[in-house]
C-alpha atoms as a PDB file:
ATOM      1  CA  UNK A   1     -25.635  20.765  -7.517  1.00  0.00           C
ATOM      2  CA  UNK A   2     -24.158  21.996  -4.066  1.00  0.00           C
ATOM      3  CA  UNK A   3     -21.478  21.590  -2.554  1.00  0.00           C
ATOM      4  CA  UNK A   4     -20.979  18.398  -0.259  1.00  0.00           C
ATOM      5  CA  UNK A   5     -19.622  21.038   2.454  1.00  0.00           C
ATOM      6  CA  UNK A   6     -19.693  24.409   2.096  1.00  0.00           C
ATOM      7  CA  UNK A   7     -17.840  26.345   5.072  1.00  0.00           C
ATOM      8  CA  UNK A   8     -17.846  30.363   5.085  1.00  0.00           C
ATOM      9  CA  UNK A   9     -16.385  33.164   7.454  1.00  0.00           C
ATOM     10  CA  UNK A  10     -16.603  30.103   9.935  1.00  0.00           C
ATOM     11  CA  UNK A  11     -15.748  31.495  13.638  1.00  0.00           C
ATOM     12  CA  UNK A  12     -16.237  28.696  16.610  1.00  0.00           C
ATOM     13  CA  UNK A  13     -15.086  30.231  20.223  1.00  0.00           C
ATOM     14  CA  UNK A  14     -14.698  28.343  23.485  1.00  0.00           C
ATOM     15  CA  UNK A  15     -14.534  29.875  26.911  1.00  0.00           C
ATOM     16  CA  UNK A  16     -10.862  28.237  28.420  1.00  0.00           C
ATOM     17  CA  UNK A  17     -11.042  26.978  31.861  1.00  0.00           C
ATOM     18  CA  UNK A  18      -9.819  30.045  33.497  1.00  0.00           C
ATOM     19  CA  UNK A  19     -12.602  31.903  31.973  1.00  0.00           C
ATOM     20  CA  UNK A  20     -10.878  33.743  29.055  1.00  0.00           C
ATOM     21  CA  UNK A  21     -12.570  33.316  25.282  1.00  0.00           C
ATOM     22  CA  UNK A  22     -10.582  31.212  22.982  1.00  0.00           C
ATOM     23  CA  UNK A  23     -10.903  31.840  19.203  1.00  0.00           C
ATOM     24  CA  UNK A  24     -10.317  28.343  18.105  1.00  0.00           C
ATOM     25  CA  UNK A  25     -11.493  29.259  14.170  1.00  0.00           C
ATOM     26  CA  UNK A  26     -11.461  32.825  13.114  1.00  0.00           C
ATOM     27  CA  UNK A  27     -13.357  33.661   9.801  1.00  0.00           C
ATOM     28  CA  UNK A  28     -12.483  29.810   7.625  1.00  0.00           C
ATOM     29  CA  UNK A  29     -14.458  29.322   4.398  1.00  0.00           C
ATOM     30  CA  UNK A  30     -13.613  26.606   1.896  1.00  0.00           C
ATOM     31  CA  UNK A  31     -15.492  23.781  -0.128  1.00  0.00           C
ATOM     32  CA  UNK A  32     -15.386  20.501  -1.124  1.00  0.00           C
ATOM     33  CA  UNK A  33     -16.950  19.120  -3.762  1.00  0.00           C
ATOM     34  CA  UNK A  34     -19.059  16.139  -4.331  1.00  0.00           C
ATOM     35  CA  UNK A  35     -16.490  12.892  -4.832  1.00  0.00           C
ATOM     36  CA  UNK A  36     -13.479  14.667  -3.676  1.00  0.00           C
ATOM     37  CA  UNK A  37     -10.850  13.250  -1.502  1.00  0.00           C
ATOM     38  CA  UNK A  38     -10.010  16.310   0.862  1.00  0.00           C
ATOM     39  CA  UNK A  39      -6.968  16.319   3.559  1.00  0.00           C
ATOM     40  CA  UNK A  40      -7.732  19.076   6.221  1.00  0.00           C
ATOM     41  CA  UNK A  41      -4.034  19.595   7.996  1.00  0.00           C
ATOM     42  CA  UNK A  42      -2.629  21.631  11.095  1.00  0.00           C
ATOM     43  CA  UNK A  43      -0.754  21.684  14.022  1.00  0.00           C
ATOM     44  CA  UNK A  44      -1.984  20.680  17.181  1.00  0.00           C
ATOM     45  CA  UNK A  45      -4.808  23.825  18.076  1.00  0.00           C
ATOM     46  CA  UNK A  46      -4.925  24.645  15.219  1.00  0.00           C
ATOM     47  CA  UNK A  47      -9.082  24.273  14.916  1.00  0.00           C
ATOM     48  CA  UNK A  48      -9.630  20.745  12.751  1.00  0.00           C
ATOM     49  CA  UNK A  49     -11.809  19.667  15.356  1.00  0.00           C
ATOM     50  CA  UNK A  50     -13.577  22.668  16.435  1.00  0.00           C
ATOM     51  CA  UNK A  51     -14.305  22.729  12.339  1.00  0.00           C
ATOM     52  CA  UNK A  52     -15.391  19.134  11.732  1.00  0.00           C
ATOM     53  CA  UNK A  53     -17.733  19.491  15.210  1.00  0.00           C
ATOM     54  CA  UNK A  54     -19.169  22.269  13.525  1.00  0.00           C
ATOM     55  CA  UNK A  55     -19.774  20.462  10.618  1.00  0.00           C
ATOM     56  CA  UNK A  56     -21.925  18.035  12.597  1.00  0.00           C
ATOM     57  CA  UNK A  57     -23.301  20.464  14.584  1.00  0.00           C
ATOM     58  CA  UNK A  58     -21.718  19.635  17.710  1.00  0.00           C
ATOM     59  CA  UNK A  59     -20.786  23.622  18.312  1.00  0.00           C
ATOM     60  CA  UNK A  60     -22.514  26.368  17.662  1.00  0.00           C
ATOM     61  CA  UNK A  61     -20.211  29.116  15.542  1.00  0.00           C
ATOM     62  CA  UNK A  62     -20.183  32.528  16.639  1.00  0.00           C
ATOM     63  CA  UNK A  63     -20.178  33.367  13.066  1.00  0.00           C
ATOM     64  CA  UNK A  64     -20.638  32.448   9.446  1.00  0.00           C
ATOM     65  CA  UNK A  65     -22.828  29.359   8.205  1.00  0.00           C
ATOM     66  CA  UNK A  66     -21.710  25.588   8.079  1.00  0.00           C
ATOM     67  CA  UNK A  67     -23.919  23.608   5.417  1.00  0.00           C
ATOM     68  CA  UNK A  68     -23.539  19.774   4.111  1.00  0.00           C
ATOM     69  CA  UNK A  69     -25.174  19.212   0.917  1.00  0.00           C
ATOM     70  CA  UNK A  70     -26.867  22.582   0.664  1.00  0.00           C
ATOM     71  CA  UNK A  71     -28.274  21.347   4.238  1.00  0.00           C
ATOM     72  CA  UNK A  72     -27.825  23.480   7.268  1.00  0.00           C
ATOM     73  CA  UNK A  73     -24.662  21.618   9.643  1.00  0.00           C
ATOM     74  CA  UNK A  74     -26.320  19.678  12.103  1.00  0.00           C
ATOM     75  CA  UNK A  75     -29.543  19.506  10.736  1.00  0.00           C
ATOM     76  CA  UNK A  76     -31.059  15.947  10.954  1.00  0.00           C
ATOM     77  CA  UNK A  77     -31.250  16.026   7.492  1.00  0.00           C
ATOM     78  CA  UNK A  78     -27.732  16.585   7.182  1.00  0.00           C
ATOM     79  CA  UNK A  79     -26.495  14.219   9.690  1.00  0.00           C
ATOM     80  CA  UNK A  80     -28.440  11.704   7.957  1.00  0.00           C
ATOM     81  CA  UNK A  81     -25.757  12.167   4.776  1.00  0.00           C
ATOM     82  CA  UNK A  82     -23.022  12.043   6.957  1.00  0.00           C
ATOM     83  CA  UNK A  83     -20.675   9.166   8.260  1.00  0.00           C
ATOM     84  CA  UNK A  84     -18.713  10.806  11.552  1.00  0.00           C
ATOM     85  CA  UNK A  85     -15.415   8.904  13.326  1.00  0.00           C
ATOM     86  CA  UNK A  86     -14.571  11.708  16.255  1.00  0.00           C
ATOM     87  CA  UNK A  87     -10.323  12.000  17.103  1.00  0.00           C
ATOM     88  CA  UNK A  88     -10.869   9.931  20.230  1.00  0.00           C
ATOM     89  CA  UNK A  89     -13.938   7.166  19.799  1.00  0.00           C
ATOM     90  CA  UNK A  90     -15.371   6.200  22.956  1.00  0.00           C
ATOM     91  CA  UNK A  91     -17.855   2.994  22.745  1.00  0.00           C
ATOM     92  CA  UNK A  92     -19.251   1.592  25.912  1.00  0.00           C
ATOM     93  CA  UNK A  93     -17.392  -1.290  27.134  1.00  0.00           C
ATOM     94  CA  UNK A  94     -19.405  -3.545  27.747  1.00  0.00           C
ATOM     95  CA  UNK A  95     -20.588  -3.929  24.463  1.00  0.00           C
ATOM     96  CA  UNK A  96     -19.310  -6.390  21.517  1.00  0.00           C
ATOM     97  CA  UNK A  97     -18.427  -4.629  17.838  1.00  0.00           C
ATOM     98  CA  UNK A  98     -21.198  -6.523  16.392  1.00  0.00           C
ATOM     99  CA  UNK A  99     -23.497  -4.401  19.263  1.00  0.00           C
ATOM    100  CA  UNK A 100     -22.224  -1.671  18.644  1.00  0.00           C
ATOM    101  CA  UNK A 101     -23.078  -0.854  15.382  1.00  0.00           C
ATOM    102  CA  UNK A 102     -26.122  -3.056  16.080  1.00  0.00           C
ATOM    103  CA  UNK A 103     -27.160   0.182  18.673  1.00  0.00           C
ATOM    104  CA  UNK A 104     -25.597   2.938  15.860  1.00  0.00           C
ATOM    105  CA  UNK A 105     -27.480   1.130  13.074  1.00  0.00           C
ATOM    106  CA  UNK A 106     -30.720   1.383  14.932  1.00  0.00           C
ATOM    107  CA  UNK A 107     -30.131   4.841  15.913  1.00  0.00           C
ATOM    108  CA  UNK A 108     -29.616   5.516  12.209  1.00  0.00           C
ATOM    109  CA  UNK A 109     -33.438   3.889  11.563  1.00  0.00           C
ATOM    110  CA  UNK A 110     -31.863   0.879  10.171  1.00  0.00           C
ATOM    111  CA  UNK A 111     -32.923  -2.585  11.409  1.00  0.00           C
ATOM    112  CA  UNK A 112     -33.396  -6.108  11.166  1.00  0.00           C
ATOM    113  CA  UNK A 113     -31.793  -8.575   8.602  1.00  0.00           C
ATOM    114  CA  UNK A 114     -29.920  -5.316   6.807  1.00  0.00           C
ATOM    115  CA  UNK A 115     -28.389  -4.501   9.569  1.00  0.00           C
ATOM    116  CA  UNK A 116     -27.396  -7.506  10.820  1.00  0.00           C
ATOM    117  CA  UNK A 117     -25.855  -8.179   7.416  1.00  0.00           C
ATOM    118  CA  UNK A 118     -23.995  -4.918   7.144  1.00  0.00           C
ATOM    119  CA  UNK A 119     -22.880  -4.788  10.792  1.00  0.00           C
ATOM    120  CA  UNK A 120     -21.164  -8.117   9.665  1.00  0.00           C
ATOM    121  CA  UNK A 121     -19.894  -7.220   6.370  1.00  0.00           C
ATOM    122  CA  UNK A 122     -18.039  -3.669   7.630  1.00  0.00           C
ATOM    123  CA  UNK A 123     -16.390  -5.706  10.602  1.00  0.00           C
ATOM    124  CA  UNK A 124     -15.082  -7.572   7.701  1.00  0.00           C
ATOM    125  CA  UNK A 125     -13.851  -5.591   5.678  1.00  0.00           C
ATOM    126  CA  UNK A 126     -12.011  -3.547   8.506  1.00  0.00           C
ATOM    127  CA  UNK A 127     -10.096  -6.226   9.628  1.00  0.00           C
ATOM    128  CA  UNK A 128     -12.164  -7.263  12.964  1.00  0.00           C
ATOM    129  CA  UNK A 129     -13.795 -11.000  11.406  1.00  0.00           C
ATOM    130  CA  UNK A 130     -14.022 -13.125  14.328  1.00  0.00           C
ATOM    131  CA  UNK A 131     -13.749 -10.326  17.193  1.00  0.00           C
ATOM    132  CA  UNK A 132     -17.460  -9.479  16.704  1.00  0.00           C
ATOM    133  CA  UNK A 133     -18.172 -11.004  20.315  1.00  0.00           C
ATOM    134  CA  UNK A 134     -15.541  -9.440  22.028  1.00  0.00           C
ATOM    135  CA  UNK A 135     -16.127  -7.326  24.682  1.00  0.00           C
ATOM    136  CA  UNK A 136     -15.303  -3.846  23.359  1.00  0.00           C
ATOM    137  CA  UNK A 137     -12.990  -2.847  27.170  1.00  0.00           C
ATOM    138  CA  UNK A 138     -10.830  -6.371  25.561  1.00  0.00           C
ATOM    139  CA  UNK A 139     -10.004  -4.158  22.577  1.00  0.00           C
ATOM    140  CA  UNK A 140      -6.550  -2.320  21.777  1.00  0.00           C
ATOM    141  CA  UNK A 141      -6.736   1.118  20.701  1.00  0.00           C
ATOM    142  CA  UNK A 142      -6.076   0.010  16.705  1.00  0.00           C
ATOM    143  CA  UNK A 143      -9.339  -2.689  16.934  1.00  0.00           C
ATOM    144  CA  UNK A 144     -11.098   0.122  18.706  1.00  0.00           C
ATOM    145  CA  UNK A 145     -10.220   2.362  16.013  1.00  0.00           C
ATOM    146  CA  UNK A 146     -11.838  -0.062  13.546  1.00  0.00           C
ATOM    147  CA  UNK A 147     -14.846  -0.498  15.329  1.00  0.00           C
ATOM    148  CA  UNK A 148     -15.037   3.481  14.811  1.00  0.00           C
ATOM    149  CA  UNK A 149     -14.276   3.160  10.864  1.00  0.00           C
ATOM    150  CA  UNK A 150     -17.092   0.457  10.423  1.00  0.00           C
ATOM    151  CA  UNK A 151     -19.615   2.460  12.568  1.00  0.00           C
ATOM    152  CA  UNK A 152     -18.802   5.986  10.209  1.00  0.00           C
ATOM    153  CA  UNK A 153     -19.745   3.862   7.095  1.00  0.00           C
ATOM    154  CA  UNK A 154     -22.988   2.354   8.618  1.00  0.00           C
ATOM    155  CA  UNK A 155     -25.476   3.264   5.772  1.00  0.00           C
ATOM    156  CA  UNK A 156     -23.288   3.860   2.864  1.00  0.00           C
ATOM    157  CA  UNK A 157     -23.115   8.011   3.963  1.00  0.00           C
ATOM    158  CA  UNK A 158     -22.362  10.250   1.211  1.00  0.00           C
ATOM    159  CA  UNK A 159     -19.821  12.234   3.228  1.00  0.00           C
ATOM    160  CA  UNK A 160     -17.360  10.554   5.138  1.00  0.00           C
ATOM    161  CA  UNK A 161     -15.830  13.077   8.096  1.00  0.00           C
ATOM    162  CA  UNK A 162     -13.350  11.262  10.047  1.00  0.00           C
ATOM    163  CA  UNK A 163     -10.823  13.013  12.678  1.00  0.00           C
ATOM    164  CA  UNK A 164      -7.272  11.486  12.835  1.00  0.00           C
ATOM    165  CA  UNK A 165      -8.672   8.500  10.666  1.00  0.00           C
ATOM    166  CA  UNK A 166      -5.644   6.533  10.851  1.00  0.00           C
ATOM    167  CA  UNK A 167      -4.935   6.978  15.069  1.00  0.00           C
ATOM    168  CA  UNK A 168      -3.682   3.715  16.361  1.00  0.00           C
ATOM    169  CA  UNK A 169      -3.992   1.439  13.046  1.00  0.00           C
ATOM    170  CA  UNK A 170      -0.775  -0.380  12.169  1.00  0.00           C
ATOM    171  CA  UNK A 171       0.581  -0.259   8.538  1.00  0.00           C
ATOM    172  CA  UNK A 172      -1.360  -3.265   7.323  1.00  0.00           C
ATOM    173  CA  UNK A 173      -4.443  -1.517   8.944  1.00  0.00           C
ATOM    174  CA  UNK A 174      -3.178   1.882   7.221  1.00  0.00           C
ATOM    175  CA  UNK A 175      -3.107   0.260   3.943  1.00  0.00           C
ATOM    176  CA  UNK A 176      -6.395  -1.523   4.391  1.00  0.00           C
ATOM    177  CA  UNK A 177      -8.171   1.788   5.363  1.00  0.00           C
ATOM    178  CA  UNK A 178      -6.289   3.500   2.419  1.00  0.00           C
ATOM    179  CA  UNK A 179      -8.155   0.206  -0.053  1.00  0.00           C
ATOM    180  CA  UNK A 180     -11.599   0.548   1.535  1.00  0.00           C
ATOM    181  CA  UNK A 181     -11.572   4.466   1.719  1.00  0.00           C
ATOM    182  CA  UNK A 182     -10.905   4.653  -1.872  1.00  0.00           C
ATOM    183  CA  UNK A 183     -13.830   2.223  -3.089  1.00  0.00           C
ATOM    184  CA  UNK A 184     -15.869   4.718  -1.154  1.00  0.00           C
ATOM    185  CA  UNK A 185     -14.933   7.301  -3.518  1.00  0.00           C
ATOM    186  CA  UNK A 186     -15.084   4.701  -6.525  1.00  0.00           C
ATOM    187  CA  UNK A 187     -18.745   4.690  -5.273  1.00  0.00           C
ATOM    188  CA  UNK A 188     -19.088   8.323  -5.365  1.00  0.00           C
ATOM    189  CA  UNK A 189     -18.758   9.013  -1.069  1.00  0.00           C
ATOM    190  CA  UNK A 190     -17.191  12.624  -0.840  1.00  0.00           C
ATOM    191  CA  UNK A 191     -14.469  11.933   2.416  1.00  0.00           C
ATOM    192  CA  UNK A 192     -12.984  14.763   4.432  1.00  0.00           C
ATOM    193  CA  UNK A 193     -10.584  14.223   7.266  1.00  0.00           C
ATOM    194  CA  UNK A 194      -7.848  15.658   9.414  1.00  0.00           C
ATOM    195  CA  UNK A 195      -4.642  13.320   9.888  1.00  0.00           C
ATOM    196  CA  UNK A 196      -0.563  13.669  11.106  1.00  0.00           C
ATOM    197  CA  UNK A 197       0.229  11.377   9.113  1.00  0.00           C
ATOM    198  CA  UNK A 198       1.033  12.813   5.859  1.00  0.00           C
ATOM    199  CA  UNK A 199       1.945   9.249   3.759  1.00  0.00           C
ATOM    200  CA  UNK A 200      -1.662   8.886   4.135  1.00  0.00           C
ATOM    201  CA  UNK A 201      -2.579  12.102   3.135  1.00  0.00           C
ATOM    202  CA  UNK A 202      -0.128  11.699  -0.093  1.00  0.00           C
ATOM    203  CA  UNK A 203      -2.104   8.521  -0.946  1.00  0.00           C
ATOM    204  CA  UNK A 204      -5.751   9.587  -0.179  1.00  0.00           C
ATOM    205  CA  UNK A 205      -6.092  13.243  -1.421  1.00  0.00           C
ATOM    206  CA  UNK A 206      -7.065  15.193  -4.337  1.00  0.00           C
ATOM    207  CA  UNK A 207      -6.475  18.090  -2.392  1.00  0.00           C
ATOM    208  CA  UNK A 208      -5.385  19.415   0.851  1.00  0.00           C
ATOM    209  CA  UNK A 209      -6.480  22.214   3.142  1.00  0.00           C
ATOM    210  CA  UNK A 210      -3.671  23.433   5.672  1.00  0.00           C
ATOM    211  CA  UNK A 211      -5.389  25.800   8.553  1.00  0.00           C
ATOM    212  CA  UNK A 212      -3.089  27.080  11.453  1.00  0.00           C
ATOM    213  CA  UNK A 213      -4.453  29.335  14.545  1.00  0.00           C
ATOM    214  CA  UNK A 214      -7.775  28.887  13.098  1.00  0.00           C
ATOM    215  CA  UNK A 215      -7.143  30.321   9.546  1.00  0.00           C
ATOM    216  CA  UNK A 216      -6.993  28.913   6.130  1.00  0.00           C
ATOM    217  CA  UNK A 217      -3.176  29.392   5.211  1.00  0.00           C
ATOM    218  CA  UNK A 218      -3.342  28.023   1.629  1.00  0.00           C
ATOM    219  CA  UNK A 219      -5.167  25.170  -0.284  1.00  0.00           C
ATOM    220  CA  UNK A 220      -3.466  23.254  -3.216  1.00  0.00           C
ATOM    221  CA  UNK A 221      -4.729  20.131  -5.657  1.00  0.00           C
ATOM    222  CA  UNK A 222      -1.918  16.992  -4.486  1.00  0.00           C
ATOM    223  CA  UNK A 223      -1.128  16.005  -7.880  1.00  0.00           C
ATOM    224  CA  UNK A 224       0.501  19.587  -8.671  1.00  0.00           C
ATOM    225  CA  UNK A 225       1.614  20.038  -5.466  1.00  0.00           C
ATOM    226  CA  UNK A 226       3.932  16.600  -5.816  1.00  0.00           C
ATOM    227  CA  UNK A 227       5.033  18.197  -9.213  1.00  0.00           C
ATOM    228  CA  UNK A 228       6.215  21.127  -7.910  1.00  0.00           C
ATOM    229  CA  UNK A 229       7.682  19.392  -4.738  1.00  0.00           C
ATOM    230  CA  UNK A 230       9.853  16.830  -6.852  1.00  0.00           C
ATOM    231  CA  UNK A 231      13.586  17.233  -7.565  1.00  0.00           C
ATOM    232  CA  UNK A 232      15.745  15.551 -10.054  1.00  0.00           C
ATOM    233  CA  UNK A 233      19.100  14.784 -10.812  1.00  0.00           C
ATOM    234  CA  UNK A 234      22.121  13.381 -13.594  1.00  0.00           C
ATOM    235  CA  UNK A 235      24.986  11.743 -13.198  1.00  0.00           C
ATOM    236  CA  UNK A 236      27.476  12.297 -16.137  1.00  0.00           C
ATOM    237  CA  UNK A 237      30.972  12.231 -17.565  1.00  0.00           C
ATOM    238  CA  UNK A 238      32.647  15.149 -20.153  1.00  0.00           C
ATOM    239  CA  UNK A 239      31.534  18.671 -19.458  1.00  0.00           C
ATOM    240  CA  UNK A 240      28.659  21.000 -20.181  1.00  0.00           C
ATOM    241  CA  UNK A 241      27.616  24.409 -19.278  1.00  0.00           C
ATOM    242  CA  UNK A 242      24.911  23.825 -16.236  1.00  0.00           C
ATOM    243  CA  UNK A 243      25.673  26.799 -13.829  1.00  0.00           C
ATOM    244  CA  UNK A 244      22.712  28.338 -15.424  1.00  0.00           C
ATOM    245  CA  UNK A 245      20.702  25.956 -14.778  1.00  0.00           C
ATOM    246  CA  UNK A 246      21.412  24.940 -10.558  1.00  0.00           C
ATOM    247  CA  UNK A 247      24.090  25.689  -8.657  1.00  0.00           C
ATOM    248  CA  UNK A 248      23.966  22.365  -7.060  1.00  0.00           C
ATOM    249  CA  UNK A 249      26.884  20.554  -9.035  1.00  0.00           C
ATOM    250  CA  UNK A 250      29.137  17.995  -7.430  1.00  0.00           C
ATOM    251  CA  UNK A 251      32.656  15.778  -8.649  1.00  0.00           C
ATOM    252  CA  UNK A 252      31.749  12.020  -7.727  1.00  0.00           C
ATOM    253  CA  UNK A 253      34.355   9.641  -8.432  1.00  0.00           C
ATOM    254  CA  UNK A 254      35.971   8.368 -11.779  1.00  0.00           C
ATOM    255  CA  UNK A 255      35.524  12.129 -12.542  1.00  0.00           C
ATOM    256  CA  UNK A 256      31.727  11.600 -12.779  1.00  0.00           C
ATOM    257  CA  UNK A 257      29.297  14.633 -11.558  1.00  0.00           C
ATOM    258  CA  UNK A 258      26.248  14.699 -10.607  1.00  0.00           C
ATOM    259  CA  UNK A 259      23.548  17.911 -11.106  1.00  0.00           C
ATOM    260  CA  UNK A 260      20.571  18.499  -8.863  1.00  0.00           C
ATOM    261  CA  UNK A 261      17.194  20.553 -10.822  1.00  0.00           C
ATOM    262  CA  UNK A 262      14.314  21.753  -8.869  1.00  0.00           C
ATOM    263  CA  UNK A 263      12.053  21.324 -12.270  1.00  0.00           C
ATOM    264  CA  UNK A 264      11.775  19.497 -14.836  1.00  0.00           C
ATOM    265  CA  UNK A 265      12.174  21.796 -17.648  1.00  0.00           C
ATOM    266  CA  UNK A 266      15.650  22.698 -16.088  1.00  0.00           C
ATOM    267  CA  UNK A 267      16.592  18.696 -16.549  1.00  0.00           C
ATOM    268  CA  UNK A 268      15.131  18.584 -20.137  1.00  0.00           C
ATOM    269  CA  UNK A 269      17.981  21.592 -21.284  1.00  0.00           C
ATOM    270  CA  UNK A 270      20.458  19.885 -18.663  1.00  0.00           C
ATOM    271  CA  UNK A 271      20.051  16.875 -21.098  1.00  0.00           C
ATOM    272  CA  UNK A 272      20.026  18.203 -24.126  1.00  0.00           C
ATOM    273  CA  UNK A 273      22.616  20.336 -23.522  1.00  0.00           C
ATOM    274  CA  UNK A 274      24.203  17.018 -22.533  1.00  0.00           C
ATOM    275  CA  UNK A 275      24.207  15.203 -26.185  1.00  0.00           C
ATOM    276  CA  UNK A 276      24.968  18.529 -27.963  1.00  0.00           C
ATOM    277  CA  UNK A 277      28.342  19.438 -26.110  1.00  0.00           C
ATOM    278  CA  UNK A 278      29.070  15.453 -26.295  1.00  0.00           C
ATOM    279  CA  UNK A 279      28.915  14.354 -22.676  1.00  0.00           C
ATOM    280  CA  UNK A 280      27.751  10.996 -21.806  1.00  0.00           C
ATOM    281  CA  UNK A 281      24.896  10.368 -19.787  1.00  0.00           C
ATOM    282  CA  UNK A 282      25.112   7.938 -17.130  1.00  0.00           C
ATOM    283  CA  UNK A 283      22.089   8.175 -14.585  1.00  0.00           C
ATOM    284  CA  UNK A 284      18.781  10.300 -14.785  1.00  0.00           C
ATOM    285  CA  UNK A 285      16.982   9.838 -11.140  1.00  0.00           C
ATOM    286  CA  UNK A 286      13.130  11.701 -10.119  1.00  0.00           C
ATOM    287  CA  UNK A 287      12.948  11.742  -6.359  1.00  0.00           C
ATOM    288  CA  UNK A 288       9.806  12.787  -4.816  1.00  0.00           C
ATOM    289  CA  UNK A 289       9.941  15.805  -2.794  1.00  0.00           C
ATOM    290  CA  UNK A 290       8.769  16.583   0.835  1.00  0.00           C
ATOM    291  CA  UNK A 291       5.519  16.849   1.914  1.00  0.00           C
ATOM    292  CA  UNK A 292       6.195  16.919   5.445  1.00  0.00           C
ATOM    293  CA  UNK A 293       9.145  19.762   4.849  1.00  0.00           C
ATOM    294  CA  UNK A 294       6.367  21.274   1.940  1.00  0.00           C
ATOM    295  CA  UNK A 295       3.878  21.552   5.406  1.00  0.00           C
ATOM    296  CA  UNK A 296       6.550  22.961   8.198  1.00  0.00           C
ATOM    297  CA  UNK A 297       7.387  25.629   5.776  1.00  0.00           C
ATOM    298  CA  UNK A 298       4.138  26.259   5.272  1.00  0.00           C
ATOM    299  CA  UNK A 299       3.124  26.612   8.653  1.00  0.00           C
ATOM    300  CA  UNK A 300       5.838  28.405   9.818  1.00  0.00           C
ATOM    301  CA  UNK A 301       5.468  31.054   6.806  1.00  0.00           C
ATOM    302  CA  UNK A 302       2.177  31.630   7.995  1.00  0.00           C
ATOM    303  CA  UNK A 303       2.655  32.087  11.945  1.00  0.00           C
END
């Protein structure tokens, strides 16, 4: 079975507008696998979009080989698998939701009653029932942004790429997109998308690929990742021998103190040594850890 993308030694270049050559990716592989759930993060520049365009064949790399399915990138055959939502989605005005994917769904070879039923039943489900008519210019950038969602899953793709997927949607619409996007998995859609805003990213992914200056700077599975990123903490009264263990001890009140551990095994002794020596337990909290610190670290390591 291939891979549902399969990027290697992937260079895209742009000429800048005073001429020079830009190396906006500079030698990426990685894959994704069929049914994964895969969170492509950067800074601003840092080449998602020059990557995702050359997944769909919208640039032509310099180097290395872009393929979707065991499909070369842009390939009809491969855009046919794929459900697109560009960073900034531009629709033409003067056209109603419900004509708009009307247009994309005929574009796509689909047509008459199928269509029309579909082209209904995604404007449902993202939120836009009883805006069909309305002219798209009437639109805010969030119902916009909708449109754009129901148009990428015209024809039940099997790969979902989607560029800043959450741009402009409100928290209702956030959780809503979170819902829908994860019944596409249930249904075996592979999705792979770029996004700031790393909540989302927490709740979506199985994995996450961080690129800066156009290089892969490390990939790691979420649910590990969260593990290693949690911290924990007691709260107790008596004493115990714990300076081995963190150095981040504090005196509360009522002669209470509370320990800080950066893993778990280090709380399991912490509380075992606990009941040996006598001390009494009075609070055990799990915080989750940073994911936003986890990526500025990250980033910054790597510049």
């Amino acid at each position: 079975m291939h891979d549902a993308i399969e990027v290697e030694n992937l260079k895209v270049r742009y000429r800048s507008k005073k001429g020079k050559m830009v190396d906006a990716v500079q030698g990426l592989s990685f894959a994704v696998s069929p049914g994964e759930v895969v969170g492509f993060l950067g800074p601003n520049g840092a080449g998602k979009s020059s990557t995702l365009k050359a997944l769909m064949g919208f640039v032509r790399p310099a180097e290395g080989r872009c393929e979707v399915f065991g499909l070369a990138a842009g390939s009809l055959e491969a855009k046919k698998r794929i459900g697109y939502l560009p960073e900034v989605a531009m629709y033409y005005p003067y056209l109603t939701p419900i004509e708009t994917l009307f247009l994309y769904g005929e574009l796509q070879g689909l047509r008459g009653r199928a269509l029309k039923e579909e082209a209904h039943r995604l404007l449902e489900l993202v939120g836009l029932k009883g805006s069909e008519k309305k002219l798209n210019k009437s639109l805010s950038k969030g119902m916009l942004q909708r449109v754009g969602i129901a148009q990428s899953l015209l024809g039940s793709p099997d790969l979902l790429i989607l560029d800043e997927v959450t741009s402009g949607l409100d928290p209702v619409g956030r959780k809503e997109l979170r819902h829908l996007l994860k019944e596409r998995q249930k249904a075996g859609a592979t999705l792979f998308f770029s996004s700031h805003e790393l909540a989302e990213v927490d709740m979506l992914c199985d994995r996450i690929l961080l690129i800066n200056n156009g290089r892969l700077v490390e990939e790691r599975l979420m649910a590990p990742l969260k593990d290693e990123l949690r911290n924990y903490s007691i709260v107790f009264s008596g004493s115990a021998v714990l300076h081995d263990l963190t150095q981040e001890i504090e005196s509360l009140a009522d002669g209470q103190i509370r320990a800080r551990f950066s893993a778990k095994e280090q709380l399991v002794e912490a509380i075992s040594r606990l009941q040996t020596s006598g001390a009494k337990l009075l609070d055990v909290v799990s915080q989750e850890g940073s994911l936003e610190q986890y990526f500025i670290e990250t980033i910054e390591g790597a510049a």
